[in-house]
ModelCIF file with pLDDT and N, C-alpha, C, O atoms, coordinates in Angstrom:
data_MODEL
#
_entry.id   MODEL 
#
_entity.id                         1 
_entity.type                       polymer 
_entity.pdbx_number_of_molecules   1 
#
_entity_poly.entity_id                      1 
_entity_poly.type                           'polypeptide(L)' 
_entity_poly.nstd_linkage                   no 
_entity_poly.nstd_monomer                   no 
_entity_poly.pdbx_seq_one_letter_code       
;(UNK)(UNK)(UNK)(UNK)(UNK)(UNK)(UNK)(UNK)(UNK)(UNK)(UNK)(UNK)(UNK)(UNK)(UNK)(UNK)
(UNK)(UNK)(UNK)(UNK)(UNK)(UNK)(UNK)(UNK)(UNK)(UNK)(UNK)(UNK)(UNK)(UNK)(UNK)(UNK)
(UNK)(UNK)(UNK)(UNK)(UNK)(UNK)(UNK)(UNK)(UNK)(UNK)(UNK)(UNK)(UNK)(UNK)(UNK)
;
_entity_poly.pdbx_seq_one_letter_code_can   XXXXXXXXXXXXXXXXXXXXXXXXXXXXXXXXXXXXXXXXXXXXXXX 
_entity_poly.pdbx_strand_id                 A 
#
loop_
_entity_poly_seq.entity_id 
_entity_poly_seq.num 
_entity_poly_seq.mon_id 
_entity_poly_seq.hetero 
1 1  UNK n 
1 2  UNK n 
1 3  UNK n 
1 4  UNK n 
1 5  UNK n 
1 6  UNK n 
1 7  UNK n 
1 8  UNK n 
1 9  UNK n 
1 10 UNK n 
1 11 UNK n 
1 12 UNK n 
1 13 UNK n 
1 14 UNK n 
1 15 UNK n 
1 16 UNK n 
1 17 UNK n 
1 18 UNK n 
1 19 UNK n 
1 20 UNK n 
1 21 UNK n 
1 22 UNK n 
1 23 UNK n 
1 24 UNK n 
1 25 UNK n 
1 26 UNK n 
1 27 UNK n 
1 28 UNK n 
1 29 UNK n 
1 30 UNK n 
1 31 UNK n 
1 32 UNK n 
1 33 UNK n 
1 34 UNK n 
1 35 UNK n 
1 36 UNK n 
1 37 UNK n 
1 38 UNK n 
1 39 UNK n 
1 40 UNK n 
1 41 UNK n 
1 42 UNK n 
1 43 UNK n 
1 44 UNK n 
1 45 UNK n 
1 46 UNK n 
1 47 UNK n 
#
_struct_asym.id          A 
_struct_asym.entity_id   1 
#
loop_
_ma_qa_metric.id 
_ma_qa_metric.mode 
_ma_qa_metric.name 
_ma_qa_metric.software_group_id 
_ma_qa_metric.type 
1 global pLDDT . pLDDT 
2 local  pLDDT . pLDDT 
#
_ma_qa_metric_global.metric_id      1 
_ma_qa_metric_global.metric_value   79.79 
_ma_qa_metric_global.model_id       1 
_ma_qa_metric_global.ordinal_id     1 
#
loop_
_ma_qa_metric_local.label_asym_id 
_ma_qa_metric_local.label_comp_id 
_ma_qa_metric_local.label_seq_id 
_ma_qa_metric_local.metric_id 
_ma_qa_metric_local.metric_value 
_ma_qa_metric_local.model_id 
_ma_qa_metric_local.ordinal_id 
A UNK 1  2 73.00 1 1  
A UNK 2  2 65.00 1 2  
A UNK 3  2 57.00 1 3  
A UNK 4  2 59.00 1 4  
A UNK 5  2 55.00 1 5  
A UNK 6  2 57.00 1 6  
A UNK 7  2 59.00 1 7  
A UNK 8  2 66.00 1 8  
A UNK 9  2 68.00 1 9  
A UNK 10 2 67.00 1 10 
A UNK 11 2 71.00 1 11 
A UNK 12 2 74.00 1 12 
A UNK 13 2 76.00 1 13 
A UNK 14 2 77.00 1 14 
A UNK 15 2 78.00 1 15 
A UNK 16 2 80.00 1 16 
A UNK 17 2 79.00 1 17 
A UNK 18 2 81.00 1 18 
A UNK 19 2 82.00 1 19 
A UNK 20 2 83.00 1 20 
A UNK 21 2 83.00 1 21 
A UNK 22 2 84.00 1 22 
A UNK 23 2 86.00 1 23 
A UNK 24 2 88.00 1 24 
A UNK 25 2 88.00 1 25 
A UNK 26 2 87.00 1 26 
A UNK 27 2 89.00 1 27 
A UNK 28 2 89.00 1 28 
A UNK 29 2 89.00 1 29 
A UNK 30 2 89.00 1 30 
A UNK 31 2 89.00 1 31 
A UNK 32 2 88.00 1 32 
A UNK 33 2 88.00 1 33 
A UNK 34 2 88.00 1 34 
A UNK 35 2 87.00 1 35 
A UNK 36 2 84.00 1 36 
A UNK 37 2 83.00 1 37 
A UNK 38 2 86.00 1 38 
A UNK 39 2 87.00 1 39 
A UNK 40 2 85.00 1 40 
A UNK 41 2 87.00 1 41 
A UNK 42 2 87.00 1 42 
A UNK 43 2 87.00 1 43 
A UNK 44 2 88.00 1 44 
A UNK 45 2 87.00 1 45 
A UNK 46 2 86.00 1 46 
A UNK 47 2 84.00 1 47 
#
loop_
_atom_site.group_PDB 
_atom_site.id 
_atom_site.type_symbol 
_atom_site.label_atom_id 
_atom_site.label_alt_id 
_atom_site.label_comp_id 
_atom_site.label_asym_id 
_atom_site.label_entity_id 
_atom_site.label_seq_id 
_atom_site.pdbx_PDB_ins_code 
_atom_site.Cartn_x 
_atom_site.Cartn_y 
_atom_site.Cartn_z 
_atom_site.occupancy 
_atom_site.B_iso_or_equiv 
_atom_site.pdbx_formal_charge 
_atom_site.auth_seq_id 
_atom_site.auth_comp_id 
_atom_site.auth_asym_id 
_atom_site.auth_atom_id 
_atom_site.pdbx_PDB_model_num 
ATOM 1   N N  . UNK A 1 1  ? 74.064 9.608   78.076  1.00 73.00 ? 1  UNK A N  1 
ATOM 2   C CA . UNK A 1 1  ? 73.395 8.611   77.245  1.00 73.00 ? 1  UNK A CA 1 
ATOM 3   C C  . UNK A 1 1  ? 71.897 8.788   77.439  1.00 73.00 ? 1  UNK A C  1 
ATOM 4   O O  . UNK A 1 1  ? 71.394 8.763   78.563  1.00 73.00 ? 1  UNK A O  1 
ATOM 5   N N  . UNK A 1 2  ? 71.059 9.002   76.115  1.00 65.00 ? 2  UNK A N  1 
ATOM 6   C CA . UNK A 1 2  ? 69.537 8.854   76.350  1.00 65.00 ? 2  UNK A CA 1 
ATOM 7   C C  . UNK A 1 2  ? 68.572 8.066   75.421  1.00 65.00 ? 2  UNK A C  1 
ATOM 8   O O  . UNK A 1 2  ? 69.015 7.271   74.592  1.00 65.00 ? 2  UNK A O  1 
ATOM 9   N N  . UNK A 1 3  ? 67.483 8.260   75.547  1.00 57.00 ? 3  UNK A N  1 
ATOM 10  C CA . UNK A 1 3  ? 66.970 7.584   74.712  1.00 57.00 ? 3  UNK A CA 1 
ATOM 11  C C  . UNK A 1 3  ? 66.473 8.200   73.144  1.00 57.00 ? 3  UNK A C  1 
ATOM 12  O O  . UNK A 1 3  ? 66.038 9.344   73.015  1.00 57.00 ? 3  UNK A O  1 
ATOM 13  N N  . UNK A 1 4  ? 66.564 7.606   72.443  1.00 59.00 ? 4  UNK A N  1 
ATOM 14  C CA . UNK A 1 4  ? 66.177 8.022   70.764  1.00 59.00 ? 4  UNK A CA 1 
ATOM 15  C C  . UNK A 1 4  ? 65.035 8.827   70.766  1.00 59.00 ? 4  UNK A C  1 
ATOM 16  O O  . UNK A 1 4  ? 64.137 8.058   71.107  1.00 59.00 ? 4  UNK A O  1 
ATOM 17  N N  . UNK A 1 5  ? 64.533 9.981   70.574  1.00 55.00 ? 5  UNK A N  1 
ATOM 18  C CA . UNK A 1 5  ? 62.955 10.360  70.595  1.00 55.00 ? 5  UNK A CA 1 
ATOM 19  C C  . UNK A 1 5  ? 62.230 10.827  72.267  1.00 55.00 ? 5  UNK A C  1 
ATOM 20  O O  . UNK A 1 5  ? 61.027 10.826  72.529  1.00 55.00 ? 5  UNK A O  1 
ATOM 21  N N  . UNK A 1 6  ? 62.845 11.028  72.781  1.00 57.00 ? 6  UNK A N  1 
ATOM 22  C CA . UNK A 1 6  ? 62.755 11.264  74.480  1.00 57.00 ? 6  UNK A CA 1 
ATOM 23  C C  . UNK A 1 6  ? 63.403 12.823  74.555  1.00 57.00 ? 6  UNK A C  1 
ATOM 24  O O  . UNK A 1 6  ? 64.416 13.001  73.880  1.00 57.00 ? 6  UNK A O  1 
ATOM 25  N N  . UNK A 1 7  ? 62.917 13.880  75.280  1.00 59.00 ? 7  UNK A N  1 
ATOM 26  C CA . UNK A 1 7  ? 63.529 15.075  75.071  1.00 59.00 ? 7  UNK A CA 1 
ATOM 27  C C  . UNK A 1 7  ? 64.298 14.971  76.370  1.00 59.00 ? 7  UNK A C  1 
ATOM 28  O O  . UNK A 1 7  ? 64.315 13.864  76.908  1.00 59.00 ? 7  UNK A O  1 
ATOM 29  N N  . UNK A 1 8  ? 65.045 16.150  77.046  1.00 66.00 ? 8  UNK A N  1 
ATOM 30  C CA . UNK A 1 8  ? 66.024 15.780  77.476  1.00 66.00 ? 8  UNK A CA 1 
ATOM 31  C C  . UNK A 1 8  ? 65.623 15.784  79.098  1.00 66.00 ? 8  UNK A C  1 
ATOM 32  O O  . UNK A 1 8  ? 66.294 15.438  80.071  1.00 66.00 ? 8  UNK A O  1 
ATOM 33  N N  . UNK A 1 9  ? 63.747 16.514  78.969  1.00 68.00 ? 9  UNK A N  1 
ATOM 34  C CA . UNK A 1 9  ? 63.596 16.214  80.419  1.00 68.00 ? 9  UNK A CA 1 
ATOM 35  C C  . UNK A 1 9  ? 63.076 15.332  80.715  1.00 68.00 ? 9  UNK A C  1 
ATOM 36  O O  . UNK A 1 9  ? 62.837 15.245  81.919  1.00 68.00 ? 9  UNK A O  1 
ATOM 37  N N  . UNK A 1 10 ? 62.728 14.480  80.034  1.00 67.00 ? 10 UNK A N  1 
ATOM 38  C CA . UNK A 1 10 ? 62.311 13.297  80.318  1.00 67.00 ? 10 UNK A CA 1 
ATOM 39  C C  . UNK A 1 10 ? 63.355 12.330  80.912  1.00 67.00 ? 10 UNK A C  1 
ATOM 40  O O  . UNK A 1 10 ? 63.305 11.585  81.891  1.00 67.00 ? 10 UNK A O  1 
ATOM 41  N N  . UNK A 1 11 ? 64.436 12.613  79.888  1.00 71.00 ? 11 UNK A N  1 
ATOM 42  C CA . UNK A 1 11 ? 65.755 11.633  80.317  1.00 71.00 ? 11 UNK A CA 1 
ATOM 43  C C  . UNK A 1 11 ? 66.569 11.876  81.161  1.00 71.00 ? 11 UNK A C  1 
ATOM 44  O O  . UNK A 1 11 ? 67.667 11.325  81.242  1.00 71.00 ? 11 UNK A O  1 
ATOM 45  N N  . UNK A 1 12 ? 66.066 12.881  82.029  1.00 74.00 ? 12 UNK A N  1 
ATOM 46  C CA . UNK A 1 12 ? 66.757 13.640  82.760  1.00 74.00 ? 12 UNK A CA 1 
ATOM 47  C C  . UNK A 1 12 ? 65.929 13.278  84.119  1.00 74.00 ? 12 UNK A C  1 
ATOM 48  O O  . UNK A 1 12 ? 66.591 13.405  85.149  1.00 74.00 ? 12 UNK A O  1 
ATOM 49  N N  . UNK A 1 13 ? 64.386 12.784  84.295  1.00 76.00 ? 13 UNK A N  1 
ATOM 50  C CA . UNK A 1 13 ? 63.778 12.356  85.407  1.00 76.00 ? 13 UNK A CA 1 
ATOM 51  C C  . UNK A 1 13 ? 64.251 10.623  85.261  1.00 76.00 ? 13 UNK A C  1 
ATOM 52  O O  . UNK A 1 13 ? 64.752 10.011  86.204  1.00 76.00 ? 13 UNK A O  1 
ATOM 53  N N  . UNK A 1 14 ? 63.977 9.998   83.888  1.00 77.00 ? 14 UNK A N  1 
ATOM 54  C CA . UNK A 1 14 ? 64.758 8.667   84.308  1.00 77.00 ? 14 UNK A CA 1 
ATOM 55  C C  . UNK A 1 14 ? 66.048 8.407   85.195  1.00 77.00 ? 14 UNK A C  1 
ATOM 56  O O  . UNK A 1 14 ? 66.217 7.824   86.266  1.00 77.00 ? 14 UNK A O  1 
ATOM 57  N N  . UNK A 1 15 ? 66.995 9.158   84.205  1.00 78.00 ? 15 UNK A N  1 
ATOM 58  C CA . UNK A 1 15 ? 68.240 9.276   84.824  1.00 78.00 ? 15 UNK A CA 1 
ATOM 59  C C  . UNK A 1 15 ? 68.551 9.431   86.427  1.00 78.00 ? 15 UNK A C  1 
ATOM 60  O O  . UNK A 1 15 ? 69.530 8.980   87.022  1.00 78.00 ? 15 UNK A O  1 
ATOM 61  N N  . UNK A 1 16 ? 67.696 10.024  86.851  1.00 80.00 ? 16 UNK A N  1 
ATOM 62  C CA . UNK A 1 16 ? 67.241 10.709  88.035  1.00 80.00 ? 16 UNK A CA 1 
ATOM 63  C C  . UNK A 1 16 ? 66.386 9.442   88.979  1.00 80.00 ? 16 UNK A C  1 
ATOM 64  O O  . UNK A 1 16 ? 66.898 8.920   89.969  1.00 80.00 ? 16 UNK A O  1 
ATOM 65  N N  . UNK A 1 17 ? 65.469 9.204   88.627  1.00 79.00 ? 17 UNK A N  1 
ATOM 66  C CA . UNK A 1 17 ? 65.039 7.780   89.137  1.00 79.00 ? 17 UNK A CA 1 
ATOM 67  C C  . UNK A 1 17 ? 65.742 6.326   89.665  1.00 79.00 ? 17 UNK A C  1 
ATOM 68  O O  . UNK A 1 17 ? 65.603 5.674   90.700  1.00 79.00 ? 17 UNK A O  1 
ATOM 69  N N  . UNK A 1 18 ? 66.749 6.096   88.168  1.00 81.00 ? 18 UNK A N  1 
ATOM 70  C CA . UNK A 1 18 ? 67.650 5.193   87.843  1.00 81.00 ? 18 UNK A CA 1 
ATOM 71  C C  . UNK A 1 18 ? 68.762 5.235   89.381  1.00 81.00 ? 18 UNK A C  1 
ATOM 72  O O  . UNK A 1 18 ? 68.888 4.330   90.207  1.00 81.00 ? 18 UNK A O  1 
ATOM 73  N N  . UNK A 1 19 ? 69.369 6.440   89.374  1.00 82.00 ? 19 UNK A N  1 
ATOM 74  C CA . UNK A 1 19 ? 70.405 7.320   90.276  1.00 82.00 ? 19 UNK A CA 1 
ATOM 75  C C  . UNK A 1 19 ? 69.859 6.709   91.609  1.00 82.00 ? 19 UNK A C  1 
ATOM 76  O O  . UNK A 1 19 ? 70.501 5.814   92.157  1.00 82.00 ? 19 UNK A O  1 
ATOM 77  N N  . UNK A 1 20 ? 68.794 7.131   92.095  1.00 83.00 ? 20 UNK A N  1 
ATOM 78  C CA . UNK A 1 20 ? 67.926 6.947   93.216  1.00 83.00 ? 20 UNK A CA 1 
ATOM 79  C C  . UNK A 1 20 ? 67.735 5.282   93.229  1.00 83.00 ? 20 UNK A C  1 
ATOM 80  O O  . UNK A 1 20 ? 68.182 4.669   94.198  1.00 83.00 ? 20 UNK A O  1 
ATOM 81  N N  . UNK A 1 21 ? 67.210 4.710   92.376  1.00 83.00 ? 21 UNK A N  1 
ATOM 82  C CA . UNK A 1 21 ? 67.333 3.498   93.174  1.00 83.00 ? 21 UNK A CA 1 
ATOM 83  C C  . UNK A 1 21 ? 68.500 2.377   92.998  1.00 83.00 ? 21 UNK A C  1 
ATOM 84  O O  . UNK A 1 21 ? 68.633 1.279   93.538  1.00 83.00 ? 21 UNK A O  1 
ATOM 85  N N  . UNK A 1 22 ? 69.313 3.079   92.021  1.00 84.00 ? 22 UNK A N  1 
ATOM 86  C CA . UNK A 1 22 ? 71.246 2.228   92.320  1.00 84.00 ? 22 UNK A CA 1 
ATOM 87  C C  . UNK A 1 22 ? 71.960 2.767   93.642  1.00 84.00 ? 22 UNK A C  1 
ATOM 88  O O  . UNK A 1 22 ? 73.006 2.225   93.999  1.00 84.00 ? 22 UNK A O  1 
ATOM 89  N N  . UNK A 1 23 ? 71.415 3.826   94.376  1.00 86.00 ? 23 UNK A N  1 
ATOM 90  C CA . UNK A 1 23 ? 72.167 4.266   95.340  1.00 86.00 ? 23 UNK A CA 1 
ATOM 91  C C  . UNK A 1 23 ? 71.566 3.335   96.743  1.00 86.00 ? 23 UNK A C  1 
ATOM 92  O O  . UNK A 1 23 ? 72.064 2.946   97.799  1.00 86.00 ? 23 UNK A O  1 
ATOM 93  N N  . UNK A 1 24 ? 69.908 3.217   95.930  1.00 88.00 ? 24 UNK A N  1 
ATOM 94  C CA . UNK A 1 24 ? 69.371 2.208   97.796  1.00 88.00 ? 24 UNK A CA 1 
ATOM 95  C C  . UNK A 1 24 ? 70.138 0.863   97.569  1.00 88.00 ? 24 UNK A C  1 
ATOM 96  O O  . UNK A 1 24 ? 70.537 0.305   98.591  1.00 88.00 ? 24 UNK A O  1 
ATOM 97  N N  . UNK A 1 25 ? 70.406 0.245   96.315  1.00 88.00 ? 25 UNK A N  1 
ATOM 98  C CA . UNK A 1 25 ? 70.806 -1.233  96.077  1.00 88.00 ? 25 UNK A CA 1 
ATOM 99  C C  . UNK A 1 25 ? 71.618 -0.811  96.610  1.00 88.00 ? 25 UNK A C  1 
ATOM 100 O O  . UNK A 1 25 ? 71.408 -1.126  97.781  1.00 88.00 ? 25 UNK A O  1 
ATOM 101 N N  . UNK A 1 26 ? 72.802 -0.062  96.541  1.00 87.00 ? 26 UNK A N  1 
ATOM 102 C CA . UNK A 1 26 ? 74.687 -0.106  96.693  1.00 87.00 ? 26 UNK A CA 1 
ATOM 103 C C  . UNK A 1 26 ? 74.298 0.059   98.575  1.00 87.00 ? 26 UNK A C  1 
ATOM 104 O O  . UNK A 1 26 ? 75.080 -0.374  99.421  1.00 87.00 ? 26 UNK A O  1 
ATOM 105 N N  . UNK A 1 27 ? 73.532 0.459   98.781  1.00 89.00 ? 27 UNK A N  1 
ATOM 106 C CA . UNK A 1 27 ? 73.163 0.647   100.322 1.00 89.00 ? 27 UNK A CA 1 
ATOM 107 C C  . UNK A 1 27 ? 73.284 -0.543  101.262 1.00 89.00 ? 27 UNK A C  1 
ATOM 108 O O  . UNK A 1 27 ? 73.998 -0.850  102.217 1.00 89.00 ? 27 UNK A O  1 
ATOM 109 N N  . UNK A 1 28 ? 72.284 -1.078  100.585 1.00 89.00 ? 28 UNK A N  1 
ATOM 110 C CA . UNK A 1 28 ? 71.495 -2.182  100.460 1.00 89.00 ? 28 UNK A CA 1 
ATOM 111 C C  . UNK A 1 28 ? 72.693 -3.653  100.890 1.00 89.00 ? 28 UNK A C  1 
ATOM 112 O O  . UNK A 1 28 ? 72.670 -4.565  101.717 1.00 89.00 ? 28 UNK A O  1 
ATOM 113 N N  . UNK A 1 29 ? 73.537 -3.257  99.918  1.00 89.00 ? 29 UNK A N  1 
ATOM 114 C CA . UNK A 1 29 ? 74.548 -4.534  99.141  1.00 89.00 ? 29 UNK A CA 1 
ATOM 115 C C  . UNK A 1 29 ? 75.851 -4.134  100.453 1.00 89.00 ? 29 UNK A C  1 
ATOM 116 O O  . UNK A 1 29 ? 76.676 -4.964  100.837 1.00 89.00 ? 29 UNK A O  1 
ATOM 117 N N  . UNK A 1 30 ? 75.780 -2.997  100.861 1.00 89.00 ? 30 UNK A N  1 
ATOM 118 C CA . UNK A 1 30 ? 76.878 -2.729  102.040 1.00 89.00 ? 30 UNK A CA 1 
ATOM 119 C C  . UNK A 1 30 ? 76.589 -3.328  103.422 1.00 89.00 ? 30 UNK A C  1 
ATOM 120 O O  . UNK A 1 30 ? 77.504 -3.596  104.200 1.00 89.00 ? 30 UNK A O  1 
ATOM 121 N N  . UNK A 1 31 ? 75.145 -3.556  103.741 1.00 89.00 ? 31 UNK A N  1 
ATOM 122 C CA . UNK A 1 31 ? 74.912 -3.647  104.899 1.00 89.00 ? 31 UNK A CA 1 
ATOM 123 C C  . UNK A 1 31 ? 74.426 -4.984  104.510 1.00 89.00 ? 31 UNK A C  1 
ATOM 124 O O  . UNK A 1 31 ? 74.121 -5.690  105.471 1.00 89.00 ? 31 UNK A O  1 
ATOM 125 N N  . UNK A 1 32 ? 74.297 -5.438  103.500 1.00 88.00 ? 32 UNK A N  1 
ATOM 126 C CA . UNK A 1 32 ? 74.505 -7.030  103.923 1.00 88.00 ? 32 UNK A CA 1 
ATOM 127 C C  . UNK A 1 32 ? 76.169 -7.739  104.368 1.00 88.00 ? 32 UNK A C  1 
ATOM 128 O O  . UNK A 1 32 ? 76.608 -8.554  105.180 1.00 88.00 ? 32 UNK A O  1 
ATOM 129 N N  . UNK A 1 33 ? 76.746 -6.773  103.183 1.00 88.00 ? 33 UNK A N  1 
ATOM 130 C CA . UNK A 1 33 ? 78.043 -7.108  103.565 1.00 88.00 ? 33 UNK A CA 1 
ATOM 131 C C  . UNK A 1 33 ? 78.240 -7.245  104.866 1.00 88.00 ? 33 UNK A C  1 
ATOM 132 O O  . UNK A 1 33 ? 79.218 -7.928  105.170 1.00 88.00 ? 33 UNK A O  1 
ATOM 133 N N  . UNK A 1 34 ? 77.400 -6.657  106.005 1.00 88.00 ? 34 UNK A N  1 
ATOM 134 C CA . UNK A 1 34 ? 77.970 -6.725  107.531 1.00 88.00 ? 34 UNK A CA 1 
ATOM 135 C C  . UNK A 1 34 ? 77.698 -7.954  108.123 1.00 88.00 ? 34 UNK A C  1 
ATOM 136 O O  . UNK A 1 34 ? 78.235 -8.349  109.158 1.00 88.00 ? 34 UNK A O  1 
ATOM 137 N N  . UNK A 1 35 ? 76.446 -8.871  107.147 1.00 87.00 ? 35 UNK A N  1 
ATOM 138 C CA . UNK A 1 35 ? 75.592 -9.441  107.956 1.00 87.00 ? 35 UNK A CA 1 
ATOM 139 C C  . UNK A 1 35 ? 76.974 -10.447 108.307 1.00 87.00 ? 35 UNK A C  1 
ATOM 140 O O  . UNK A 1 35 ? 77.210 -10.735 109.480 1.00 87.00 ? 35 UNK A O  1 
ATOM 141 N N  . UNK A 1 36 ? 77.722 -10.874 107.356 1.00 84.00 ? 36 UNK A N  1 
ATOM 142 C CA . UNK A 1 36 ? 78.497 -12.386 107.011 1.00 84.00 ? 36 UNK A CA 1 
ATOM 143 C C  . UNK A 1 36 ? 78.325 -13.663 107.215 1.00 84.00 ? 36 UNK A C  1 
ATOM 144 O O  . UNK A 1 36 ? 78.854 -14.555 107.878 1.00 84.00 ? 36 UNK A O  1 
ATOM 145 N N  . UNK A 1 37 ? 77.112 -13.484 106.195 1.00 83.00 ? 37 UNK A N  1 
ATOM 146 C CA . UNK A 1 37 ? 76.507 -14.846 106.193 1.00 83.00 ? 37 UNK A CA 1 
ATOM 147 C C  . UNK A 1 37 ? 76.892 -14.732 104.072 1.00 83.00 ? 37 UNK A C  1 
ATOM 148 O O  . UNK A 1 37 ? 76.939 -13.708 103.391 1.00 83.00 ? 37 UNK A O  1 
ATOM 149 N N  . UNK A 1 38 ? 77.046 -15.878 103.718 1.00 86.00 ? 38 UNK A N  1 
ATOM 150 C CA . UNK A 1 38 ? 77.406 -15.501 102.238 1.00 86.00 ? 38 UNK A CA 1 
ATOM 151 C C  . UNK A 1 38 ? 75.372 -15.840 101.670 1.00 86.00 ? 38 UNK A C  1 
ATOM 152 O O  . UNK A 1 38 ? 74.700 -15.053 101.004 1.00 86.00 ? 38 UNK A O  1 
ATOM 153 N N  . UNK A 1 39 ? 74.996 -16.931 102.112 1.00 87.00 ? 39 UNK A N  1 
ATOM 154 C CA . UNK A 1 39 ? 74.237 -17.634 101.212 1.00 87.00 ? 39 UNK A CA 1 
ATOM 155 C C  . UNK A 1 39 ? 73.121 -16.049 101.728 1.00 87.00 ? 39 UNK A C  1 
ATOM 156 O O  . UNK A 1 39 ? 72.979 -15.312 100.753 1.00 87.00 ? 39 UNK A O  1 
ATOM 157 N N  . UNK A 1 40 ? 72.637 -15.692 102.593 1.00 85.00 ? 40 UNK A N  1 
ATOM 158 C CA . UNK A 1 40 ? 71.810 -14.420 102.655 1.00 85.00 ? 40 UNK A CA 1 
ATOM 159 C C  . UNK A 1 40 ? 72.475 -12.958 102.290 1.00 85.00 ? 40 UNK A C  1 
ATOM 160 O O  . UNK A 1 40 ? 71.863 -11.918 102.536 1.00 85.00 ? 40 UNK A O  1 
ATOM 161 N N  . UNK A 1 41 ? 73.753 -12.967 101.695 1.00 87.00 ? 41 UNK A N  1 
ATOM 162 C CA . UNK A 1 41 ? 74.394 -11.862 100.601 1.00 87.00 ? 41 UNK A CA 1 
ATOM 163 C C  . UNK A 1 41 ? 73.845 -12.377 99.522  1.00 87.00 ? 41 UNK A C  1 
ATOM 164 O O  . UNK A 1 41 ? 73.096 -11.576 98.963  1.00 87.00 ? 41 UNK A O  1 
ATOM 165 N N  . UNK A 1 42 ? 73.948 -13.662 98.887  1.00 87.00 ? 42 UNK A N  1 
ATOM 166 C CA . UNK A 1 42 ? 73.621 -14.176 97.705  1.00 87.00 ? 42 UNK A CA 1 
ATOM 167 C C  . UNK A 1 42 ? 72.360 -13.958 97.868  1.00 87.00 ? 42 UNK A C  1 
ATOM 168 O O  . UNK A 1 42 ? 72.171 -13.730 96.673  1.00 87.00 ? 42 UNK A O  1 
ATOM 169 N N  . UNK A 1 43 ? 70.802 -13.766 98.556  1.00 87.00 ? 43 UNK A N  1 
ATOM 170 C CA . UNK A 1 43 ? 69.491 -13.914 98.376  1.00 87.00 ? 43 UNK A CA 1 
ATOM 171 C C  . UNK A 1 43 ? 69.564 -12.438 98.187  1.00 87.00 ? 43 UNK A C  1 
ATOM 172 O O  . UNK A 1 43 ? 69.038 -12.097 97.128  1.00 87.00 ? 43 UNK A O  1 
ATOM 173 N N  . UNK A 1 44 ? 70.027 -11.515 98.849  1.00 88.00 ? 44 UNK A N  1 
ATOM 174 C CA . UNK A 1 44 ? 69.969 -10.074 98.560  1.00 88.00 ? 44 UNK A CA 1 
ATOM 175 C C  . UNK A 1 44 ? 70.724 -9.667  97.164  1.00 88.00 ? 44 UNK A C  1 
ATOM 176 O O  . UNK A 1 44 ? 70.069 -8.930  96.426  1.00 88.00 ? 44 UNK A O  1 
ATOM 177 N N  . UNK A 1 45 ? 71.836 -10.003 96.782  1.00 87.00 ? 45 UNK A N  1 
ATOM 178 C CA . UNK A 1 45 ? 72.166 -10.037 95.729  1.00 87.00 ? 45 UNK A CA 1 
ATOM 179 C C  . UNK A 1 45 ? 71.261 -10.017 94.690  1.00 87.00 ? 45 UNK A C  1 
ATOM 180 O O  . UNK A 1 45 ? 71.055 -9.051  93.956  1.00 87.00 ? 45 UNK A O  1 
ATOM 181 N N  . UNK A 1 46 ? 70.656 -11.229 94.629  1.00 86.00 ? 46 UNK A N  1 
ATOM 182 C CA . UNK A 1 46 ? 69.768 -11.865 93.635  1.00 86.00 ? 46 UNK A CA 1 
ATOM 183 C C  . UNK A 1 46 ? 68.460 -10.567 93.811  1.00 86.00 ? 46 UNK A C  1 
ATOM 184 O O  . UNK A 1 46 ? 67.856 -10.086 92.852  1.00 86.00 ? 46 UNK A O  1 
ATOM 185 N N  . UNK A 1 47 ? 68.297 -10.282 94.906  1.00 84.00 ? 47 UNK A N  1 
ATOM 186 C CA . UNK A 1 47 ? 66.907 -9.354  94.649  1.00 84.00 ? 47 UNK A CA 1 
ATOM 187 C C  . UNK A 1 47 ? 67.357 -7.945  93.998  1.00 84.00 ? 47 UNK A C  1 
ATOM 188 O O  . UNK A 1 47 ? 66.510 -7.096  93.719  1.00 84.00 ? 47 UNK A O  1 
#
């Protein structure tokens, strides 16, 4: 999937960007999971 008018290396460094920072969230979202506290999962969540 890219964008309308964007060539493909462009959408190819987004894509790339995008990748990089869904992998620190999912990181992120695991090691709160350890904390087990819900309401400071929910503040990280939210960020």
């Amino acid at each position: 999937k890219g964008l309308e008018g964007v060539d493909e290396f462009a959408t190819e460094r987004i894509a790339t960007a995008v990748d990089q920072g869904e992998s620190l969230v999912r990181q992120t979202v695991d090691a709160a999971a350890r904390i087990g506290d819900r309401r400071l999962e929910g503040r990280i969540d939210r960020l």
